[in-house]
PDB file of N, CA and C in Angstrom:
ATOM      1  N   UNK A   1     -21.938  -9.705 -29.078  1.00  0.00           N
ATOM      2  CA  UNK A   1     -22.140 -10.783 -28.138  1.00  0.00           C
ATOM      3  C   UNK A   1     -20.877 -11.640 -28.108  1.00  0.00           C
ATOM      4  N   UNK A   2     -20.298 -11.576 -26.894  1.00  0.00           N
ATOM      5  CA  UNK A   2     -19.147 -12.508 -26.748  1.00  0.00           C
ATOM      6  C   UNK A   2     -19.200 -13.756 -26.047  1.00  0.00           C
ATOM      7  N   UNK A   3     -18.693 -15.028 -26.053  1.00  0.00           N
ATOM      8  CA  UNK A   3     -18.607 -15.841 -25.382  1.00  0.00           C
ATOM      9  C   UNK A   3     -17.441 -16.117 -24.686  1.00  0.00           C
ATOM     10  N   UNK A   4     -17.711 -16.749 -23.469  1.00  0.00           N
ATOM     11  CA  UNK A   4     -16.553 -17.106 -22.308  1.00  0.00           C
ATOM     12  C   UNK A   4     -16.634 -18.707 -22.890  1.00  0.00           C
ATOM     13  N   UNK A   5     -15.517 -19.259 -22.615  1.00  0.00           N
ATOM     14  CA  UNK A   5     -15.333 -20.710 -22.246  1.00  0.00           C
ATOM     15  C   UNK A   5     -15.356 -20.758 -20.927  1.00  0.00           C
ATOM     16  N   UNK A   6     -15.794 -21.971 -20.135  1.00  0.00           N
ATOM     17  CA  UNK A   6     -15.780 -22.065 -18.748  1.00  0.00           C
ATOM     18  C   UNK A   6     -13.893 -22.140 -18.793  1.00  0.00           C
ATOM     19  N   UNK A   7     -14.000 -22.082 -17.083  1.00  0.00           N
ATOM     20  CA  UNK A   7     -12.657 -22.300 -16.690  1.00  0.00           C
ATOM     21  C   UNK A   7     -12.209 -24.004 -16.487  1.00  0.00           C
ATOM     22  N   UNK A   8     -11.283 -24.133 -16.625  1.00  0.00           N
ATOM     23  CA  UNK A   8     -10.943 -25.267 -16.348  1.00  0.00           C
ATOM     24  C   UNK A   8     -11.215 -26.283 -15.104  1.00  0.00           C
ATOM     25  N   UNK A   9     -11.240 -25.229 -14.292  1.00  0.00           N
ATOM     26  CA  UNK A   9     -11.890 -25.663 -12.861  1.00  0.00           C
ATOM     27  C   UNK A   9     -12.846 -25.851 -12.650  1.00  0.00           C
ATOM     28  N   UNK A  10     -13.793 -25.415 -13.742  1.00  0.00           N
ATOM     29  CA  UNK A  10     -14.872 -25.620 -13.557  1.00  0.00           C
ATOM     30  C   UNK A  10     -15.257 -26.681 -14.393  1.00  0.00           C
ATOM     31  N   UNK A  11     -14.677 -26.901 -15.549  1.00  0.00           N
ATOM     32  CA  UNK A  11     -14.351 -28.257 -16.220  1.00  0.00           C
ATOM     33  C   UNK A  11     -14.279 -29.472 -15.899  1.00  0.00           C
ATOM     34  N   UNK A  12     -12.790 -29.621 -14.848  1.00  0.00           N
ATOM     35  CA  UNK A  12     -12.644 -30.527 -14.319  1.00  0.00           C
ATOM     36  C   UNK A  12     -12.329 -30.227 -12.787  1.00  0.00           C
ATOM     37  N   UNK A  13     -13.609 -30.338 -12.013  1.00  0.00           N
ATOM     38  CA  UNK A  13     -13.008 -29.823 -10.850  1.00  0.00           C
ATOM     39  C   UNK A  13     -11.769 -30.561  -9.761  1.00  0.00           C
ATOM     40  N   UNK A  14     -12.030 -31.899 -10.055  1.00  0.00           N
ATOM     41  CA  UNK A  14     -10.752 -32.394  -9.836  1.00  0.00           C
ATOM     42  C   UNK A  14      -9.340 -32.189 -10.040  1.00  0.00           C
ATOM     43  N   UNK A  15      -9.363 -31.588 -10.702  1.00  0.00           N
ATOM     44  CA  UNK A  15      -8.006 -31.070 -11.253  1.00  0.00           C
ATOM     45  C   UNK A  15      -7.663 -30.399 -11.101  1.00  0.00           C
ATOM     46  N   UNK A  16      -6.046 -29.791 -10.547  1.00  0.00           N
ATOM     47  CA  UNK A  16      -5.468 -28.173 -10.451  1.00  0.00           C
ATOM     48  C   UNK A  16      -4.151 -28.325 -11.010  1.00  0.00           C
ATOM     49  N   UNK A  17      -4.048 -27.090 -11.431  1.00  0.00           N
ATOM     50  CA  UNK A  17      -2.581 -26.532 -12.207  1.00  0.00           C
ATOM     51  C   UNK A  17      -1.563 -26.817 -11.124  1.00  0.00           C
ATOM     52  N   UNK A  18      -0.537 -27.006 -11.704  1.00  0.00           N
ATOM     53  CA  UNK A  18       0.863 -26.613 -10.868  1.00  0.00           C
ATOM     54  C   UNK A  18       1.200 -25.655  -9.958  1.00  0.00           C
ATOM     55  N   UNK A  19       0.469 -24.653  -9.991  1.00  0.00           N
ATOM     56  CA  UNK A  19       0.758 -22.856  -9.479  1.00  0.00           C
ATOM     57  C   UNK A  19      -0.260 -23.554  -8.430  1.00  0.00           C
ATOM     58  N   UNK A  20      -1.022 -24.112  -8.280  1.00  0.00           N
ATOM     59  CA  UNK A  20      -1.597 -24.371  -7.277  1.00  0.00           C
ATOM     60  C   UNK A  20      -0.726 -25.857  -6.545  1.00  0.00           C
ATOM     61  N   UNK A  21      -0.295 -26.420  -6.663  1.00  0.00           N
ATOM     62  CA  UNK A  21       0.255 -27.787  -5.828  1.00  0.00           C
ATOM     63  C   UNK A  21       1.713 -26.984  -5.894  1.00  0.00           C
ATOM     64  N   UNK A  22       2.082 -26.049  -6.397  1.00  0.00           N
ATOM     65  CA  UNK A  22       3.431 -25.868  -5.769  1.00  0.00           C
ATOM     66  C   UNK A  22       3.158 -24.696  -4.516  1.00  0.00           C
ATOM     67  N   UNK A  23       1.776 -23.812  -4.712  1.00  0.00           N
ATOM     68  CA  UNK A  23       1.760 -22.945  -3.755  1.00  0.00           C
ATOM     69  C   UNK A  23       1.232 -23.485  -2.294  1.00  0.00           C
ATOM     70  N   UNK A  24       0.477 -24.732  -2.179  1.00  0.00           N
ATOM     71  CA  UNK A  24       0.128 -26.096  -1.387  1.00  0.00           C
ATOM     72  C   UNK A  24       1.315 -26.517  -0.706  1.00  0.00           C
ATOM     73  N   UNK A  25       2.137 -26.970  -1.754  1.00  0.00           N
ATOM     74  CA  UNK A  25       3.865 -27.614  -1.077  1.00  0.00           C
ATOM     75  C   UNK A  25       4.712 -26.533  -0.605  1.00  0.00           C
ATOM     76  N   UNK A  26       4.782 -25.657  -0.871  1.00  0.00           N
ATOM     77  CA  UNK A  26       5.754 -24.378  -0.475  1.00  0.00           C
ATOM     78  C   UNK A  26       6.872 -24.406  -1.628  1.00  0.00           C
ATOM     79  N   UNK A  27       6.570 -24.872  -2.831  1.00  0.00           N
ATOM     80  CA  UNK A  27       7.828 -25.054  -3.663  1.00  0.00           C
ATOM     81  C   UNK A  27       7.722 -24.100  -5.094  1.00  0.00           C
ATOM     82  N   UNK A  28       8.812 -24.017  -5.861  1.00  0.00           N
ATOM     83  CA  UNK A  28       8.450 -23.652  -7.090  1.00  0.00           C
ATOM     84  C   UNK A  28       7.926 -24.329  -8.046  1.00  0.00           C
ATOM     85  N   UNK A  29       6.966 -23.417  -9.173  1.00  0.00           N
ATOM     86  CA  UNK A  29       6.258 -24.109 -10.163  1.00  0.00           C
ATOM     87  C   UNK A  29       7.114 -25.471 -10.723  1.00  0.00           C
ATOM     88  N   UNK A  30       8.836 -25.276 -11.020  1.00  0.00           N
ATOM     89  CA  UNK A  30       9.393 -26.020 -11.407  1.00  0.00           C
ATOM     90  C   UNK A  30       9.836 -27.104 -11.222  1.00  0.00           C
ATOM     91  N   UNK A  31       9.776 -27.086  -9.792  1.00  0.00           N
ATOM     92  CA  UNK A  31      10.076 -28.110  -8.618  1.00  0.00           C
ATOM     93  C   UNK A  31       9.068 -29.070  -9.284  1.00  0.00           C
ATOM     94  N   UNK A  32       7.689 -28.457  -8.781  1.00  0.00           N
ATOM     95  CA  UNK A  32       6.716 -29.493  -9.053  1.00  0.00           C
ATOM     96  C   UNK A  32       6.764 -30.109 -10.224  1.00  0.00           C
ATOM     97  N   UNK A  33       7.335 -29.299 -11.588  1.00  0.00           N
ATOM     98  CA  UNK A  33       7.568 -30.100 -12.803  1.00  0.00           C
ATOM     99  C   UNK A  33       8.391 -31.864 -13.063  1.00  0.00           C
ATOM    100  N   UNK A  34       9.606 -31.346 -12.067  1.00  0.00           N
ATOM    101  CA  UNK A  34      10.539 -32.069 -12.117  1.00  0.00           C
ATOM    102  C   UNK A  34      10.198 -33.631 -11.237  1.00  0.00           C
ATOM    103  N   UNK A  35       8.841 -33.272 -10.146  1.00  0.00           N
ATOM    104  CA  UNK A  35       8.554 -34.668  -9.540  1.00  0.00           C
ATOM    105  C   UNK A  35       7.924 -35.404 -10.339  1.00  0.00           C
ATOM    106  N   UNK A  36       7.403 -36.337  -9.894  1.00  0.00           N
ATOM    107  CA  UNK A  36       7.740 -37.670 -10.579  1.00  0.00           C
ATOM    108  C   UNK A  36       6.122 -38.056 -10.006  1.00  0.00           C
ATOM    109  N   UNK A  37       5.061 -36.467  -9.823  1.00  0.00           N
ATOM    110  CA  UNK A  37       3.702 -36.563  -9.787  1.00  0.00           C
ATOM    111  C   UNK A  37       2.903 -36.942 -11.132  1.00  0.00           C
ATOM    112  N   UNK A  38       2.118 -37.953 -11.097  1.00  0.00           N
ATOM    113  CA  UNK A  38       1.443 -37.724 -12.059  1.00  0.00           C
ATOM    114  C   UNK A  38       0.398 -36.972 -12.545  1.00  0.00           C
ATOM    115  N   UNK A  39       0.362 -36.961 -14.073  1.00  0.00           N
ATOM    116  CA  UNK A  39      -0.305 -35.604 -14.715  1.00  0.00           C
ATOM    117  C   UNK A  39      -0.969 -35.964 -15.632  1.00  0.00           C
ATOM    118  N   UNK A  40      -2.212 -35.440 -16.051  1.00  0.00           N
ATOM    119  CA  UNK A  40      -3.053 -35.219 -16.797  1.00  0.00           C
ATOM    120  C   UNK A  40      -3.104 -34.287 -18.146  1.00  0.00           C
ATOM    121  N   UNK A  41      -2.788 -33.891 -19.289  1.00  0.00           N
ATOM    122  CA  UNK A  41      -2.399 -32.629 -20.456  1.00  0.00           C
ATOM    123  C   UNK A  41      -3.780 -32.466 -20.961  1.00  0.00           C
ATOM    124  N   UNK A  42      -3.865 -31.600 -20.913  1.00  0.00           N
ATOM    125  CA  UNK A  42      -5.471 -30.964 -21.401  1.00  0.00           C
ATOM    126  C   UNK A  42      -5.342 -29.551 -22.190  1.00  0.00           C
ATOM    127  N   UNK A  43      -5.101 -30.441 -23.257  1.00  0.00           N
ATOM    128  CA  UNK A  43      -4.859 -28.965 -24.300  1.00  0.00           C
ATOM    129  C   UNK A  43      -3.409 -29.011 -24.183  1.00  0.00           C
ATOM    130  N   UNK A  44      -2.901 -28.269 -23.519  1.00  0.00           N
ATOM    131  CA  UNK A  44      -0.803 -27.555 -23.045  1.00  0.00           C
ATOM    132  C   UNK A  44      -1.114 -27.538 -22.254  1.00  0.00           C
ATOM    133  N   UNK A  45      -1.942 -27.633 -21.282  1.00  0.00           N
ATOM    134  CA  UNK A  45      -1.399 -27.149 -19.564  1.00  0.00           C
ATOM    135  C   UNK A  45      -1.842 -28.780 -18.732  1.00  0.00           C
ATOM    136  N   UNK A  46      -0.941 -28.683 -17.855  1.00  0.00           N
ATOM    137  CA  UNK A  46      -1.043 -30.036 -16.982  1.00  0.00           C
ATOM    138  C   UNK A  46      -1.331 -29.930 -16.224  1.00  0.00           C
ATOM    139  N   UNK A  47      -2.162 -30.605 -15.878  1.00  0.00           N
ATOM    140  CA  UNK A  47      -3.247 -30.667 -14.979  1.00  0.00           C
ATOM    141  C   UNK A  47      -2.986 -32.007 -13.802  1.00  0.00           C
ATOM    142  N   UNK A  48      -3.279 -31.993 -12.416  1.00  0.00           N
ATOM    143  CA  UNK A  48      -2.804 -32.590 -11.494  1.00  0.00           C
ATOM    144  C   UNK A  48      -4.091 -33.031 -10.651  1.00  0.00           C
ATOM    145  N   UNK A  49      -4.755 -34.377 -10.986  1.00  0.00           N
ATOM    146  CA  UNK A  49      -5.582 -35.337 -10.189  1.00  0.00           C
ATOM    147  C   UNK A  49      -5.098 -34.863  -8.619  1.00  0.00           C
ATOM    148  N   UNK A  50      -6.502 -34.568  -7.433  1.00  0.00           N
ATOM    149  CA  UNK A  50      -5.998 -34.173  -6.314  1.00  0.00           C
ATOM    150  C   UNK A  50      -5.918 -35.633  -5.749  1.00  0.00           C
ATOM    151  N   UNK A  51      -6.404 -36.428  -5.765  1.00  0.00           N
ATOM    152  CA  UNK A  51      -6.050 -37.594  -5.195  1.00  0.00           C
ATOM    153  C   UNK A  51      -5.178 -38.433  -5.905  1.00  0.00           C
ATOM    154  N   UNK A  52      -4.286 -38.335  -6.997  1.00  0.00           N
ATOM    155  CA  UNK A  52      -3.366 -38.936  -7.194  1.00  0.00           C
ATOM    156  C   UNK A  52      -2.047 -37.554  -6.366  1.00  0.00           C
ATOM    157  N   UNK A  53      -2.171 -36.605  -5.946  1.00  0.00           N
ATOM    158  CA  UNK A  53      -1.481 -35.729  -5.684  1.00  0.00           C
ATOM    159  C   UNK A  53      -1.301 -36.796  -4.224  1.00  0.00           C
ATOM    160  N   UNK A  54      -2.527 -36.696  -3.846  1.00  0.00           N
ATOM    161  CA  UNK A  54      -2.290 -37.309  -2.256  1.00  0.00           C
ATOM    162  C   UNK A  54      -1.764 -38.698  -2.477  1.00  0.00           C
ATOM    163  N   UNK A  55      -2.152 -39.481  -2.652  1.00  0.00           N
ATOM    164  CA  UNK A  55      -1.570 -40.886  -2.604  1.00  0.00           C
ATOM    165  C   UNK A  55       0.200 -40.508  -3.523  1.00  0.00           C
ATOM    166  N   UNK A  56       0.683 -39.929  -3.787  1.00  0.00           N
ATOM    167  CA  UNK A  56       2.096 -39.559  -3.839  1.00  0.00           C
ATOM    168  C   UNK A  56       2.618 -38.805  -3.089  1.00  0.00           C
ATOM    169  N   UNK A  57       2.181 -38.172  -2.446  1.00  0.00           N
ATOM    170  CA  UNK A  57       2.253 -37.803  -1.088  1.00  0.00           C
ATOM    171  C   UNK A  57       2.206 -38.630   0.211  1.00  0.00           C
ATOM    172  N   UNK A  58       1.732 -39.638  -0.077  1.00  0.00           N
ATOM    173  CA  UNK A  58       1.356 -40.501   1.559  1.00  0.00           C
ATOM    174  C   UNK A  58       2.324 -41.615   0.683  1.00  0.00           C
ATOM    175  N   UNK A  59       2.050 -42.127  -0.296  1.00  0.00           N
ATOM    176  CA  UNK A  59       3.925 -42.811  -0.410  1.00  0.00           C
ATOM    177  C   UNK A  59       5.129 -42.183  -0.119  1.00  0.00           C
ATOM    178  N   UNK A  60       5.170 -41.197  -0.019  1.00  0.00           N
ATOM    179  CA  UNK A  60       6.630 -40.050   0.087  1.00  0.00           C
ATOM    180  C   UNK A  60       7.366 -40.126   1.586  1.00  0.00           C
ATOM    181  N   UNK A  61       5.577 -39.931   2.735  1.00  0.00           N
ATOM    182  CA  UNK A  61       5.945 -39.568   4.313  1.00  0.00           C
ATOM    183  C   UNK A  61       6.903 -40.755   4.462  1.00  0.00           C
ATOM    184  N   UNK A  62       8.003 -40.095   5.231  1.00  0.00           N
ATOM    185  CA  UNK A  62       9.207 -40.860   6.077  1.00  0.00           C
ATOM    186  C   UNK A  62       8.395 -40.413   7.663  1.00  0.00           C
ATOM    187  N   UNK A  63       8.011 -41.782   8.657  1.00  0.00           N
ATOM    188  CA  UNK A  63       7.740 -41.444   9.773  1.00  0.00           C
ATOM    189  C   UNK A  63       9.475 -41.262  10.426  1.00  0.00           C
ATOM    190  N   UNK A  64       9.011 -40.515  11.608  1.00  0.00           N
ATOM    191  CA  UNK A  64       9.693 -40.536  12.398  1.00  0.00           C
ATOM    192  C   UNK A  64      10.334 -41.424  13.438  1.00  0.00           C
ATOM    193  N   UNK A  65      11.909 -41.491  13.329  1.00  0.00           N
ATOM    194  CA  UNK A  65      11.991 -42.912  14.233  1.00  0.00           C
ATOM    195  C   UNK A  65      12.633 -43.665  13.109  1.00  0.00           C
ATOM    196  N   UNK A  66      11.978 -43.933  11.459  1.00  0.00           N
ATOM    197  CA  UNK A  66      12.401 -44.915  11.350  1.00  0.00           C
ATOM    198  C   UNK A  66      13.236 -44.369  10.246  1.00  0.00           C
ATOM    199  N   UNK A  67      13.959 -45.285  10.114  1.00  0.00           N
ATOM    200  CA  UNK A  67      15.179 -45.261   8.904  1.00  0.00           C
ATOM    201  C   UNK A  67      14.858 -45.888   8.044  1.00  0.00           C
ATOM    202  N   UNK A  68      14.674 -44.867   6.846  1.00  0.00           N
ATOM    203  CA  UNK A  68      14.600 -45.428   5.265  1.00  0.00           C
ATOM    204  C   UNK A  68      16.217 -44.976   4.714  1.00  0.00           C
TER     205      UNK A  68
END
């Protein structure tokens, strides 16, 4: 008789890995390392709040037109 641990996703469903918000952004895993998103560590792997993903994202948009 073996046991599974649930998945992480199923853990915290709020939460997704990097391999997922870099395959979202079009970027590499590393890219996403290097921003300045905040993160969650659960165990070794970092884990990424989807609504702190977005609200760093909607601080980021440059509209059009204007000059930053």
């Amino acid at each position: 008789m073996t046991r599974t641990l649930p998945q992480t996703s199923e853990l915290f469903p709020d939460l997704v890995d990097k391999a997922a918000i870099a395959r979202s952004l079009g970027v590499h895993t590393k890219t996403v390392e290097r921003l300045d998103i905040p993160y969650t560590t659960v165990g070794r792997k970092r884990l990424y709040r989807l609504g702190d993903v977005r609200a760093w994202l909607d601080a980021r948009v440059v509209q059009r037109g204007s000059a930053q």
